[in-house]
C-alpha atoms as a PDB file:
ATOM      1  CA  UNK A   1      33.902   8.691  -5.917  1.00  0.00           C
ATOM      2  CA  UNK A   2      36.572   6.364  -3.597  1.00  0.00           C
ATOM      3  CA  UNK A   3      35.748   5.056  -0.271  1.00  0.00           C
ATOM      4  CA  UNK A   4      38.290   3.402   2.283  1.00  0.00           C
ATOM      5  CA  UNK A   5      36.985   0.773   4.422  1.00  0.00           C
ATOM      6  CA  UNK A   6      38.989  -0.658   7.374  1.00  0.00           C
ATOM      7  CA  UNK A   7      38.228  -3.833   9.139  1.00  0.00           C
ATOM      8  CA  UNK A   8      40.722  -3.430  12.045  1.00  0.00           C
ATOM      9  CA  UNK A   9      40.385  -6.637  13.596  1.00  0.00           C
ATOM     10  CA  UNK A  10      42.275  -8.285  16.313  1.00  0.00           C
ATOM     11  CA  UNK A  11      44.324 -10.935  14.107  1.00  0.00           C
ATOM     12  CA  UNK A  12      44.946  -8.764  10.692  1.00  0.00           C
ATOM     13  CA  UNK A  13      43.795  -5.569   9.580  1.00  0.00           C
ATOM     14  CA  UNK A  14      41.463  -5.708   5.855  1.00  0.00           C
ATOM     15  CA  UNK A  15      42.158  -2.755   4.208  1.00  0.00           C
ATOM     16  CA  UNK A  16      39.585  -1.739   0.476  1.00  0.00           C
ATOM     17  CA  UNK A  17      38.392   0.681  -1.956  1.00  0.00           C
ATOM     18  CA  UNK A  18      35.443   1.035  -3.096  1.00  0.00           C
ATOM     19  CA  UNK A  19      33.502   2.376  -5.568  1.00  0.00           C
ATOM     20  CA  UNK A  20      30.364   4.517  -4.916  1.00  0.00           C
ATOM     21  CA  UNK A  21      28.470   1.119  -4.916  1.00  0.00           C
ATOM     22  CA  UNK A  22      30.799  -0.132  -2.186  1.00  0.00           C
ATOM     23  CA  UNK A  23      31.995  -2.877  -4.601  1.00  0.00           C
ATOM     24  CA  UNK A  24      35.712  -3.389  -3.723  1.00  0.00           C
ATOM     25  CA  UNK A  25      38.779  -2.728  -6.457  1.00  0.00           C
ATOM     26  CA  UNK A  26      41.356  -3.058  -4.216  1.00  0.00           C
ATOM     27  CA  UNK A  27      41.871  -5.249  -1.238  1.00  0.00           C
ATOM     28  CA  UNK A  28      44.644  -6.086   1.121  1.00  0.00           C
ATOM     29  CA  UNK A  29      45.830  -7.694   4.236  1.00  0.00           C
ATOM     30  CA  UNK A  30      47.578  -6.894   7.243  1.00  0.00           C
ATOM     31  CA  UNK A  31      48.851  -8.610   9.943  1.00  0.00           C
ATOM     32  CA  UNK A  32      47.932  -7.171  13.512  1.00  0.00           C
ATOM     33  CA  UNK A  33      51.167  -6.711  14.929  1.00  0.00           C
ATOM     34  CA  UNK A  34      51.919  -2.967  17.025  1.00  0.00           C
ATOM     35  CA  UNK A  35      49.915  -0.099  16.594  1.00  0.00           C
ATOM     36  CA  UNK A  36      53.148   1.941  14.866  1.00  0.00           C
ATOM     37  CA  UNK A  37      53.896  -1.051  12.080  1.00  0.00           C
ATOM     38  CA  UNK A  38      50.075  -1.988  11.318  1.00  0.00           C
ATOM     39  CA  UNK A  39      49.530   1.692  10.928  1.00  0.00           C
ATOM     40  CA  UNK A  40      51.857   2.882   8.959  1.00  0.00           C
ATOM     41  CA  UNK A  41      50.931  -0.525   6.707  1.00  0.00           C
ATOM     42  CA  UNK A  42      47.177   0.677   6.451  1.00  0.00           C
ATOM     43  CA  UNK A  43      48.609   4.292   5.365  1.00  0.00           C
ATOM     44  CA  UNK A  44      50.485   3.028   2.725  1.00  0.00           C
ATOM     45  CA  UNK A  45      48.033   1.026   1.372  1.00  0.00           C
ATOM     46  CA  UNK A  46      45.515   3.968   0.936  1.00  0.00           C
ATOM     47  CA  UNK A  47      48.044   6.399  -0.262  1.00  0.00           C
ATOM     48  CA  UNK A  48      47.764   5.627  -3.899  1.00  0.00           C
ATOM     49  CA  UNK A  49      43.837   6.436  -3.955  1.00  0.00           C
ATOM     50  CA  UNK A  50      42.235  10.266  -3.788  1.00  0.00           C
ATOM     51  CA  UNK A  51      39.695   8.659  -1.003  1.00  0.00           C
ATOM     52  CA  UNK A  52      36.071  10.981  -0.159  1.00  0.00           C
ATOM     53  CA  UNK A  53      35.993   9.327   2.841  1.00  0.00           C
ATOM     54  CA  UNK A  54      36.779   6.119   5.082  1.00  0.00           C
ATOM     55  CA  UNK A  55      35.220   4.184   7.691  1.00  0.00           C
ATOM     56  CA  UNK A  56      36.543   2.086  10.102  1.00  0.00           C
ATOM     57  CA  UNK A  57      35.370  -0.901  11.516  1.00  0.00           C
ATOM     58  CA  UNK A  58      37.379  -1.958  15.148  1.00  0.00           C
ATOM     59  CA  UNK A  59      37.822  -4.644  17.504  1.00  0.00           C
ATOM     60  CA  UNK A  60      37.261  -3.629  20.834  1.00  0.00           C
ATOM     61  CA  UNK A  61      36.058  -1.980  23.321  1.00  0.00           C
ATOM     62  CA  UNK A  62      36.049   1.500  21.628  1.00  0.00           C
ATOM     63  CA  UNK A  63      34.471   4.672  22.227  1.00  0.00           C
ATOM     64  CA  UNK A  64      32.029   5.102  19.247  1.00  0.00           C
ATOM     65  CA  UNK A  65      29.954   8.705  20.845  1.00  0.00           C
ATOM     66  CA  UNK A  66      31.172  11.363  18.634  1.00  0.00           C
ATOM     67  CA  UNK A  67      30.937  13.865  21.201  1.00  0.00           C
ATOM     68  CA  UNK A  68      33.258  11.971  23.626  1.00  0.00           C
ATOM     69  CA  UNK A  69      36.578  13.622  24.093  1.00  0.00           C
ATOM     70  CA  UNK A  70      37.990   9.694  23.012  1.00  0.00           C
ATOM     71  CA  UNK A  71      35.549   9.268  19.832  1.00  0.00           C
ATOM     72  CA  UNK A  72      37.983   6.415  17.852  1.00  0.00           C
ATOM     73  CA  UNK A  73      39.852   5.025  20.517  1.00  0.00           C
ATOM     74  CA  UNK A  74      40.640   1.742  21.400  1.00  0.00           C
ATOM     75  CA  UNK A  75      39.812   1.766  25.228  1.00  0.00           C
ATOM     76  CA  UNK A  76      40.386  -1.585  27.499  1.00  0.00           C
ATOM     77  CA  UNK A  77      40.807  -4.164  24.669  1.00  0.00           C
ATOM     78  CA  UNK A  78      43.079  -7.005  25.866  1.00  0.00           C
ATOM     79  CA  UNK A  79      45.672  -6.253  22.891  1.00  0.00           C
ATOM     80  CA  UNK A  80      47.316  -4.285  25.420  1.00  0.00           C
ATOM     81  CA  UNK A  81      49.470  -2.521  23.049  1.00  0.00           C
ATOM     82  CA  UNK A  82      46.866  -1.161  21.565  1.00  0.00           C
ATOM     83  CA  UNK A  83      45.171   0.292  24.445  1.00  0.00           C
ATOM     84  CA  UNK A  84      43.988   4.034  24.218  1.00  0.00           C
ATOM     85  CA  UNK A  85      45.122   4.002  20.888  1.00  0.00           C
ATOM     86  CA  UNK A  86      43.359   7.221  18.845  1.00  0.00           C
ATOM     87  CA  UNK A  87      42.734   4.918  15.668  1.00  0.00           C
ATOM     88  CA  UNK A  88      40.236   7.139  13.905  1.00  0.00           C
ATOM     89  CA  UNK A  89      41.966  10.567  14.488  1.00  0.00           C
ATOM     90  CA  UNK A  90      45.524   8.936  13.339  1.00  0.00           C
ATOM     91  CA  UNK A  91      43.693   7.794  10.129  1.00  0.00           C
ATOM     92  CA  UNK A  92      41.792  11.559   9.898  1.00  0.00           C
ATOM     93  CA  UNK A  93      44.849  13.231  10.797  1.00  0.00           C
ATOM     94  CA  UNK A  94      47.022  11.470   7.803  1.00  0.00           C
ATOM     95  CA  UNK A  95      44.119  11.990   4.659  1.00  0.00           C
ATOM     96  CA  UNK A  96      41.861  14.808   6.232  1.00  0.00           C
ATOM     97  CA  UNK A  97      38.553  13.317   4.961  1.00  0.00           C
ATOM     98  CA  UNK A  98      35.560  12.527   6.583  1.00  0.00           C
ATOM     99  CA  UNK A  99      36.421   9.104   8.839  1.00  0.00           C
ATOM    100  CA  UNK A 100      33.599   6.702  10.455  1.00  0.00           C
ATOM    101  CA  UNK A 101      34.023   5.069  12.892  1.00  0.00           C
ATOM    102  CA  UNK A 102      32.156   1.250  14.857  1.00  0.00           C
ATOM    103  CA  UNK A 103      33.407  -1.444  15.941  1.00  0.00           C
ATOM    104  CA  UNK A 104      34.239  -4.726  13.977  1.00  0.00           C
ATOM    105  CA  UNK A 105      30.569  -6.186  14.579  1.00  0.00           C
ATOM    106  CA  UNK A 106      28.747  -2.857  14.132  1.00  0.00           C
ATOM    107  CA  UNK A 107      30.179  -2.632  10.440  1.00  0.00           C
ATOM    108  CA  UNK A 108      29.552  -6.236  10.150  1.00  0.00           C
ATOM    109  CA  UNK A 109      26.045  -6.140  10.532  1.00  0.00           C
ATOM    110  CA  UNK A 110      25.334  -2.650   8.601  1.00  0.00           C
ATOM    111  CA  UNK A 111      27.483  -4.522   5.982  1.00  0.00           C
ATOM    112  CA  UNK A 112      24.737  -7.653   5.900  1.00  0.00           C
ATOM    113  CA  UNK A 113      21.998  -5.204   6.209  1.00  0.00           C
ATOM    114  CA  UNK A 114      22.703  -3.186   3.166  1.00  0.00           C
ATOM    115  CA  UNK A 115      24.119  -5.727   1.463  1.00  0.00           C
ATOM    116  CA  UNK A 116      23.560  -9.607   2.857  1.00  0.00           C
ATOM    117  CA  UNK A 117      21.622 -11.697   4.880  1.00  0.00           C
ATOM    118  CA  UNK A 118      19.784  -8.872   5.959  1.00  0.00           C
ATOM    119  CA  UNK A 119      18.854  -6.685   3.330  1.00  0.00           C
ATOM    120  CA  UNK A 120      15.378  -5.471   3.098  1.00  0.00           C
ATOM    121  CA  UNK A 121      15.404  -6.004   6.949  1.00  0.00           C
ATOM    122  CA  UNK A 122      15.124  -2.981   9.088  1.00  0.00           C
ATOM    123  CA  UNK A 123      16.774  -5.373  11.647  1.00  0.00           C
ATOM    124  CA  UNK A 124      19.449  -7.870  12.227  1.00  0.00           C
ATOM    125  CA  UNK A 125      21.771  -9.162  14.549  1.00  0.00           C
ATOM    126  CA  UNK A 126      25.207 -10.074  13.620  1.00  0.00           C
ATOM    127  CA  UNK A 127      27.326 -11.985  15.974  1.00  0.00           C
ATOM    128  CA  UNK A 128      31.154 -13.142  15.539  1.00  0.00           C
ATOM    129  CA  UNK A 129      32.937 -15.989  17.263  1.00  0.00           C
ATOM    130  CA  UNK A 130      36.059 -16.364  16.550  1.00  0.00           C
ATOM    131  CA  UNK A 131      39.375 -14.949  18.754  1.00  0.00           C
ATOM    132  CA  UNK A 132      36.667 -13.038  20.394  1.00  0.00           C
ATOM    133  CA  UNK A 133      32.793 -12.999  20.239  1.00  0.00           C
ATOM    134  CA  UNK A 134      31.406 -10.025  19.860  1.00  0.00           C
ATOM    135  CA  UNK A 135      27.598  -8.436  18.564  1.00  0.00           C
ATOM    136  CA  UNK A 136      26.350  -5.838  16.618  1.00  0.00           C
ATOM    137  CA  UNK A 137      22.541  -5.186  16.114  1.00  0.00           C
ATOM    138  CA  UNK A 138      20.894  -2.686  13.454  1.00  0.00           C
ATOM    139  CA  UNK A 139      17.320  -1.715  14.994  1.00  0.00           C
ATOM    140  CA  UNK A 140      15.186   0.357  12.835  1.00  0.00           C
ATOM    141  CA  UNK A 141      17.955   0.434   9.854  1.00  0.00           C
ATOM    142  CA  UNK A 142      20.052   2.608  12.567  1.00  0.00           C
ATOM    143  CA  UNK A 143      22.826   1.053  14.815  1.00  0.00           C
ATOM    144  CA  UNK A 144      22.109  -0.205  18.411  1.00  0.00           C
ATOM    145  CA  UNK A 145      23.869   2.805  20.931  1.00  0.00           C
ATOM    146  CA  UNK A 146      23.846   3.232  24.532  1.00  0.00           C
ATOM    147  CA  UNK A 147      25.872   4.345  27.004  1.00  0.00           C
ATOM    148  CA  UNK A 148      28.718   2.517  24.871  1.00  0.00           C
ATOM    149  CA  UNK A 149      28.756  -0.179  21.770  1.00  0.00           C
ATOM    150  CA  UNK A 150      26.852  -3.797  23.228  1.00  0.00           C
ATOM    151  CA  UNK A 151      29.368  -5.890  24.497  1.00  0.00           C
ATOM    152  CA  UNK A 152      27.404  -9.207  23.774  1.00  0.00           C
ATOM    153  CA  UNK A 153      30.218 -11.393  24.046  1.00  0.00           C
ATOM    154  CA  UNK A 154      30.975 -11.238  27.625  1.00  0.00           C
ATOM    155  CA  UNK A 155      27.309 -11.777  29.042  1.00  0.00           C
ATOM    156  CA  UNK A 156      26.767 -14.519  31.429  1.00  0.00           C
ATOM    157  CA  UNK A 157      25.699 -17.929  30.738  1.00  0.00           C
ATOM    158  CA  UNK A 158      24.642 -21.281  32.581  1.00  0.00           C
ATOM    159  CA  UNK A 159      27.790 -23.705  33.158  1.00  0.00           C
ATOM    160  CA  UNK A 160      27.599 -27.103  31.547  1.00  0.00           C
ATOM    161  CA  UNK A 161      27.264 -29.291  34.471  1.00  0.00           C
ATOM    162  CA  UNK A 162      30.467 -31.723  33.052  1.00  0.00           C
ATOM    163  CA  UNK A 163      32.503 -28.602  32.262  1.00  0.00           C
ATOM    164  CA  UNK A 164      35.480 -28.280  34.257  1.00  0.00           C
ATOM    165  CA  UNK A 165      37.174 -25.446  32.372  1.00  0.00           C
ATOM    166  CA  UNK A 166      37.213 -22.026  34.279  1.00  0.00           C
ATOM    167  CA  UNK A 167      37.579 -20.110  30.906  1.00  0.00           C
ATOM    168  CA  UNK A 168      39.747 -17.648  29.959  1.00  0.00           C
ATOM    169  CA  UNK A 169      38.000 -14.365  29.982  1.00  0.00           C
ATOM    170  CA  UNK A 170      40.983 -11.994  31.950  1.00  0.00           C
ATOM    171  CA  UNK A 171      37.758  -9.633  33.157  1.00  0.00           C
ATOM    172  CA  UNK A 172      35.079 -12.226  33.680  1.00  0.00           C
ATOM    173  CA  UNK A 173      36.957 -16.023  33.083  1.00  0.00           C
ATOM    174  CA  UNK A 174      33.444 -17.782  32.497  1.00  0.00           C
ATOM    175  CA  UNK A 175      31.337 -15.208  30.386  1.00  0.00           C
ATOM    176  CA  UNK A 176      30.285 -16.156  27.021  1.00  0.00           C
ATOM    177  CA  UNK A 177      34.019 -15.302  25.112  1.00  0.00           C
ATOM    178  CA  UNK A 178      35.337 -16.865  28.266  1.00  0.00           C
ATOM    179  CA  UNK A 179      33.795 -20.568  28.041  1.00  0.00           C
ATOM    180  CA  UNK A 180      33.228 -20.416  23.934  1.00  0.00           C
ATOM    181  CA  UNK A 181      36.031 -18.397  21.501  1.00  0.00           C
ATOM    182  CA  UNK A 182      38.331 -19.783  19.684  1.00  0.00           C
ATOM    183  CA  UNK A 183      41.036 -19.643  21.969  1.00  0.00           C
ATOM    184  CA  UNK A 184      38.658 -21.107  24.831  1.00  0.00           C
ATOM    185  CA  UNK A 185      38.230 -23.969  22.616  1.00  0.00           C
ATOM    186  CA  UNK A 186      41.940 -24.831  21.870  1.00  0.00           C
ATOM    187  CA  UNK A 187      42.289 -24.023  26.119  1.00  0.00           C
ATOM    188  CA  UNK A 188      39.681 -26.897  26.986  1.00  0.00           C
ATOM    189  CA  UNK A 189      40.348 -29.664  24.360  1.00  0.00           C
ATOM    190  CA  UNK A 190      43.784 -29.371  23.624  1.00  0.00           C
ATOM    191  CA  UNK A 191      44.208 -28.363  20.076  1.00  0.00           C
ATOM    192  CA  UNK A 192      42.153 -25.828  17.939  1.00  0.00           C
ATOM    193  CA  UNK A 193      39.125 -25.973  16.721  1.00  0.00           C
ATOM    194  CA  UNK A 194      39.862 -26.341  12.625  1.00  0.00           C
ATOM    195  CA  UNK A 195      41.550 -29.871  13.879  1.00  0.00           C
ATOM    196  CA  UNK A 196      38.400 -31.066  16.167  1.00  0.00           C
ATOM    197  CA  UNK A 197      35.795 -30.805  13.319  1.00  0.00           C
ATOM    198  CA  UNK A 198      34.646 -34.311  13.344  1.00  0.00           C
ATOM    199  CA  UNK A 199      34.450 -34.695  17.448  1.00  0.00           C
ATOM    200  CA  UNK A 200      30.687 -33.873  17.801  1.00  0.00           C
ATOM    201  CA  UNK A 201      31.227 -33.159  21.578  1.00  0.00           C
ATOM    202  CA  UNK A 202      33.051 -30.375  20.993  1.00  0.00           C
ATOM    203  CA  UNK A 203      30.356 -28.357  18.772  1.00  0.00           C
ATOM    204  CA  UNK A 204      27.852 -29.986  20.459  1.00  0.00           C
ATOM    205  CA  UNK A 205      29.515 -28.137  24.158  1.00  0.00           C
ATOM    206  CA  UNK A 206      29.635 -24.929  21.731  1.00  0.00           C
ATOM    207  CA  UNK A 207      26.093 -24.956  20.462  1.00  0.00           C
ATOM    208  CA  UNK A 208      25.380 -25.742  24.624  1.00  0.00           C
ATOM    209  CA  UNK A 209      26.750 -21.632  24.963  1.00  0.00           C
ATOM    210  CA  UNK A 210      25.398 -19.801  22.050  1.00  0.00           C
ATOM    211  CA  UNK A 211      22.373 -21.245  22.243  1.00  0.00           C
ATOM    212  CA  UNK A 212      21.890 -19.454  25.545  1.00  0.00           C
ATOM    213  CA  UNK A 213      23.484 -16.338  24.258  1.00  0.00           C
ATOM    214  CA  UNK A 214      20.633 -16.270  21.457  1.00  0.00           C
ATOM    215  CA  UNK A 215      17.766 -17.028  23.595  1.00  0.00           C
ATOM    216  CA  UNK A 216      18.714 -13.709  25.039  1.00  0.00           C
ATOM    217  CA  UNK A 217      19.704 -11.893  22.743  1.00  0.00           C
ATOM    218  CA  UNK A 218      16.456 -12.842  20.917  1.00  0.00           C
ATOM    219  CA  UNK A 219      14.086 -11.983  23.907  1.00  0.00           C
ATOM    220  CA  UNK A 220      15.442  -8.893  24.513  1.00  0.00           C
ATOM    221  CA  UNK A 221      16.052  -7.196  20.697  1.00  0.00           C
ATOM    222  CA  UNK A 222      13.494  -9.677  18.709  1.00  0.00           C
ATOM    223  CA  UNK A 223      15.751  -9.222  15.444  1.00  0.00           C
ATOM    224  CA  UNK A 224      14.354 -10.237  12.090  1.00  0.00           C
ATOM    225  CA  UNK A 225      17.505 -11.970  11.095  1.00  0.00           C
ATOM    226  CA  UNK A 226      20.793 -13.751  13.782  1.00  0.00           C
ATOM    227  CA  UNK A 227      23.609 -13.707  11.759  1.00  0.00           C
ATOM    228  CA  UNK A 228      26.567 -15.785  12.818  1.00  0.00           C
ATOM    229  CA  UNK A 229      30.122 -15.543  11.740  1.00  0.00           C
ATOM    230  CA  UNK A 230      33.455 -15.808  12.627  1.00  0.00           C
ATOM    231  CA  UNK A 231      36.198 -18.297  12.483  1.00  0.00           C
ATOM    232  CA  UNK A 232      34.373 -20.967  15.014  1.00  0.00           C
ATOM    233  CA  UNK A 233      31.166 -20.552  12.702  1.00  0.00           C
ATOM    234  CA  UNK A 234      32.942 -22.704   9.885  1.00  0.00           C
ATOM    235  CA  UNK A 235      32.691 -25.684  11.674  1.00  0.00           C
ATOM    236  CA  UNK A 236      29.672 -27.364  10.098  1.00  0.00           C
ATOM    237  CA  UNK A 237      28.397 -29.668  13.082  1.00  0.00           C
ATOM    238  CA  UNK A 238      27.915 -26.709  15.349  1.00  0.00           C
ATOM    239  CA  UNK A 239      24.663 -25.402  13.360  1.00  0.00           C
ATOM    240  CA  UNK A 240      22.567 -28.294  14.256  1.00  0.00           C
ATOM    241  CA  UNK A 241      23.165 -27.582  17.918  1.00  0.00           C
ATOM    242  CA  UNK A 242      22.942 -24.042  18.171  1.00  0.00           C
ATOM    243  CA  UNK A 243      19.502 -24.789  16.586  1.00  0.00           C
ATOM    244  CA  UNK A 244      18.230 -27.824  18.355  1.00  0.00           C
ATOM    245  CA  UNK A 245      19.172 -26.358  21.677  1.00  0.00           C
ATOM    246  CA  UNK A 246      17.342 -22.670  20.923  1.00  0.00           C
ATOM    247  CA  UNK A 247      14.625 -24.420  20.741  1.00  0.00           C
ATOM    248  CA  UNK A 248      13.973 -26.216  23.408  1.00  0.00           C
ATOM    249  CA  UNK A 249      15.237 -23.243  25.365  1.00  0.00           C
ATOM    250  CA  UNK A 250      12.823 -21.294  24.081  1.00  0.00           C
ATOM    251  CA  UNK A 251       9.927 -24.262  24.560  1.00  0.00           C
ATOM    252  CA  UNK A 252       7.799 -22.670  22.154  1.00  0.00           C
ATOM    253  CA  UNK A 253       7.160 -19.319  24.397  1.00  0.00           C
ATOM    254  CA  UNK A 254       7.608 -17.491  21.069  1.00  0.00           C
ATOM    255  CA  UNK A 255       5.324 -18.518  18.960  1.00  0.00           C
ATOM    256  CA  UNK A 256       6.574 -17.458  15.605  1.00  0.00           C
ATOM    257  CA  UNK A 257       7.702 -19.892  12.535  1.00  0.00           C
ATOM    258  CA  UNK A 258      11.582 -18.691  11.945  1.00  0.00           C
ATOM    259  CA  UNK A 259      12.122 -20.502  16.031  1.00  0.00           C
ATOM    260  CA  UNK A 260      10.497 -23.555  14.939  1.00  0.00           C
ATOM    261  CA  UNK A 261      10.150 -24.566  11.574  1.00  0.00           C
ATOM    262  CA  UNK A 262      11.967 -21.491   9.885  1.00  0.00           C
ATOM    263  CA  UNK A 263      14.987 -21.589  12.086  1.00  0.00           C
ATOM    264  CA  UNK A 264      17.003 -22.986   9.379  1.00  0.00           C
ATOM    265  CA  UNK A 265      16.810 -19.304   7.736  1.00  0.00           C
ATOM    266  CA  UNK A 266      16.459 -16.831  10.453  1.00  0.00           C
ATOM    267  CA  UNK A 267      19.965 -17.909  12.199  1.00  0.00           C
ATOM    268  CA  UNK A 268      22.135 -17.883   9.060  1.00  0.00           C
ATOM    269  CA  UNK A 269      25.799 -17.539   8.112  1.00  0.00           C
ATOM    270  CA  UNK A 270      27.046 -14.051   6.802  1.00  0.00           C
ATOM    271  CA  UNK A 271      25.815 -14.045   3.300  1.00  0.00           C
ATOM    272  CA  UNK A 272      28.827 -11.816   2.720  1.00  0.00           C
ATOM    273  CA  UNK A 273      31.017 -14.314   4.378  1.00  0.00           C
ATOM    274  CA  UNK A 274      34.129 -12.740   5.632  1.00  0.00           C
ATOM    275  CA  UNK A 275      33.390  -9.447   3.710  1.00  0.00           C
ATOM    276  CA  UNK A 276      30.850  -8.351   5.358  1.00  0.00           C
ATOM    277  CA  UNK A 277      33.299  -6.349   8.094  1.00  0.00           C
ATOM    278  CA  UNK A 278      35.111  -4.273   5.114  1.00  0.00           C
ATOM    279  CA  UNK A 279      31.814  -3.773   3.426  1.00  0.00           C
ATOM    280  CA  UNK A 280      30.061  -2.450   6.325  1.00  0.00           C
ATOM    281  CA  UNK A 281      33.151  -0.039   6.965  1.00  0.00           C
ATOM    282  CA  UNK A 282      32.758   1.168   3.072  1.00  0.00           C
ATOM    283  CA  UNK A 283      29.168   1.876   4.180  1.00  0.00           C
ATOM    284  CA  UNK A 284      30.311   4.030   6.913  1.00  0.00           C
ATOM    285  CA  UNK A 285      32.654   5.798   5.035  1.00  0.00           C
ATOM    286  CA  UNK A 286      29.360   6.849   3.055  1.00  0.00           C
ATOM    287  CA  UNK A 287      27.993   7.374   5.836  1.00  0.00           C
ATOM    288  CA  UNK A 288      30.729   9.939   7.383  1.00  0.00           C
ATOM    289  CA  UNK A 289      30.460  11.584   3.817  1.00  0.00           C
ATOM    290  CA  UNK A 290      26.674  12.650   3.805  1.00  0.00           C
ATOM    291  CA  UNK A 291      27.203  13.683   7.644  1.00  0.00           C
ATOM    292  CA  UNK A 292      30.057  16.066   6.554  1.00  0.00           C
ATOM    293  CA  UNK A 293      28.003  17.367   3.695  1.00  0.00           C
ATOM    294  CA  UNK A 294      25.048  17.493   6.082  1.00  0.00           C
ATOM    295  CA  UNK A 295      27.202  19.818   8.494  1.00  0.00           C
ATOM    296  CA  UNK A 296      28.739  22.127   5.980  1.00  0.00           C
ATOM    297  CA  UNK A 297      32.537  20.418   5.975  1.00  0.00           C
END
């Protein structure tokens, strides 16, 4: 048994098959360029395999309700040219097998919960930062749903009184992505972030954001395990700081020992490091498989 797994991100696409254990014997990847090129790319790629099924794990925002009229398209992301883009049924349409279909985050965390930092867990929050920031939480071992995917990245958070920048958020300007991705941080200090590891000021503004994004995220969902990842994430000196400034957030209103003297294993890297997207979308594959065989297909 062969599954296809698709991390469709915003910067490159990371294409593998898998075995029935999800462990990956082929990998590749692809730059995000147009829809038509990336596309035809990804089809190649998967061409030489006899797949049971593929999952696919998107940047967004993307309508993830099977019973929408849009289920797999790429709705109002910012890569313009990839708006309303029918991802999943261009992918079903090509190898007719069962196809699932989350965002980027969503696979991410059901990646770290079967697999990672989370296994074992029946929940976990996963959270990116990067070219975006974006969230994913698994509640009860089952994906967090509403009236669309959580869009975690763009919630509001408390200005830094000696921050001048306006951010760069084109629907919000000072949300959370807006004042703390990647590109925010190149915007505001002048160069990117892989070249301003050693100025502490600039994790130290970083850890200033999520830290705020956490305490919410935390009060409202109470996951077992915050998972952080993403491209910003590699830059040691903002750990401290995202910690340090939890905490006195928080000011000891939750009185449990992974927000005080556990934190240093309850907000944790992605034990999968930058795997756990195409690992999570082999799991939905899986996933789309049992449904199919649940329904008769």
């Amino acid at each position: 048994m062969l599954f296809g797994g698709i991390e469709a991100g915003g910067t490159k696409f990371v294409c593998a098959v898998g075995d029935e254990k999800k462990n990956a014997i082929k990998r590749t990847q692809i730059p995000t360029t147009i829809p038509e090129e990336t596309l035809a790319r990804v089809i190649r790629f998967f061409e030489g395999f006899e797949l049971d099924a593929i999952g696919i794990g998107s940047f967004g925002p993307a309508d993830v309700h099977p019973k929408s009229p849009t289920y797999g398209m790429l709705t109002t992301t910012p890569k313009t040219a990839w708006r309303n883009v029918p991802l999943m049924q261009r992918i079903h349409d090509r190898f007719r097998v069962p196809v699932g279909f989350q965002t980027d985050v969503n696979a991410a965390a059901l990646g770290e919960a079967a697999f990672g930092a989370a296994q074992g867990l029946d929940s976990c929050l996963y959270i990116t930062v990067g070219t975006g920031i974006g969230a994913g939480a698994v509640i009860h071992e089952k994906l967090l749903h509403g009236l669309s995917h959580p869009e975690m990245g763009h919630i509001l958070v408390r200005r830094h009184p000696n921050d001048e920048y306006p951010g760069r958020c084109p629907y919000h300007q000072d949300c959370l992505e807006g004042l703390a991705s990647g590109p925010a941080i190149e915007d505001r200090w002048g160069e990117k972030g892989v070249l301003l590891k050693e100025r502490e000021e600039v994790w130290k503004l970083e850890g200033y954001y999520i830290a705020q994004a956490l305490m919410q995220y935390i009060l409202i969902l109470s996951p077992q395990k915050v998972i952080l990842g993403g491209g910003v994430m590699k830059q040691e000196l903002i750990w401290v700081h995202i910690r340090q400034y939890l905490k006195e957030l928080l000011n000891d209103y939750i009185d449990f020992p992974q927000l005080s003297s556990r934190m240093d294993d309850y907000i944790v890297p992605p034990q999968l490091g930058d795997d756990a997207g195409v690992k999570g979308a082999l799991v939905l594959a899986d996933q789309a498989r049992q449904e199919a065989k649940g329904r008769g297909d």
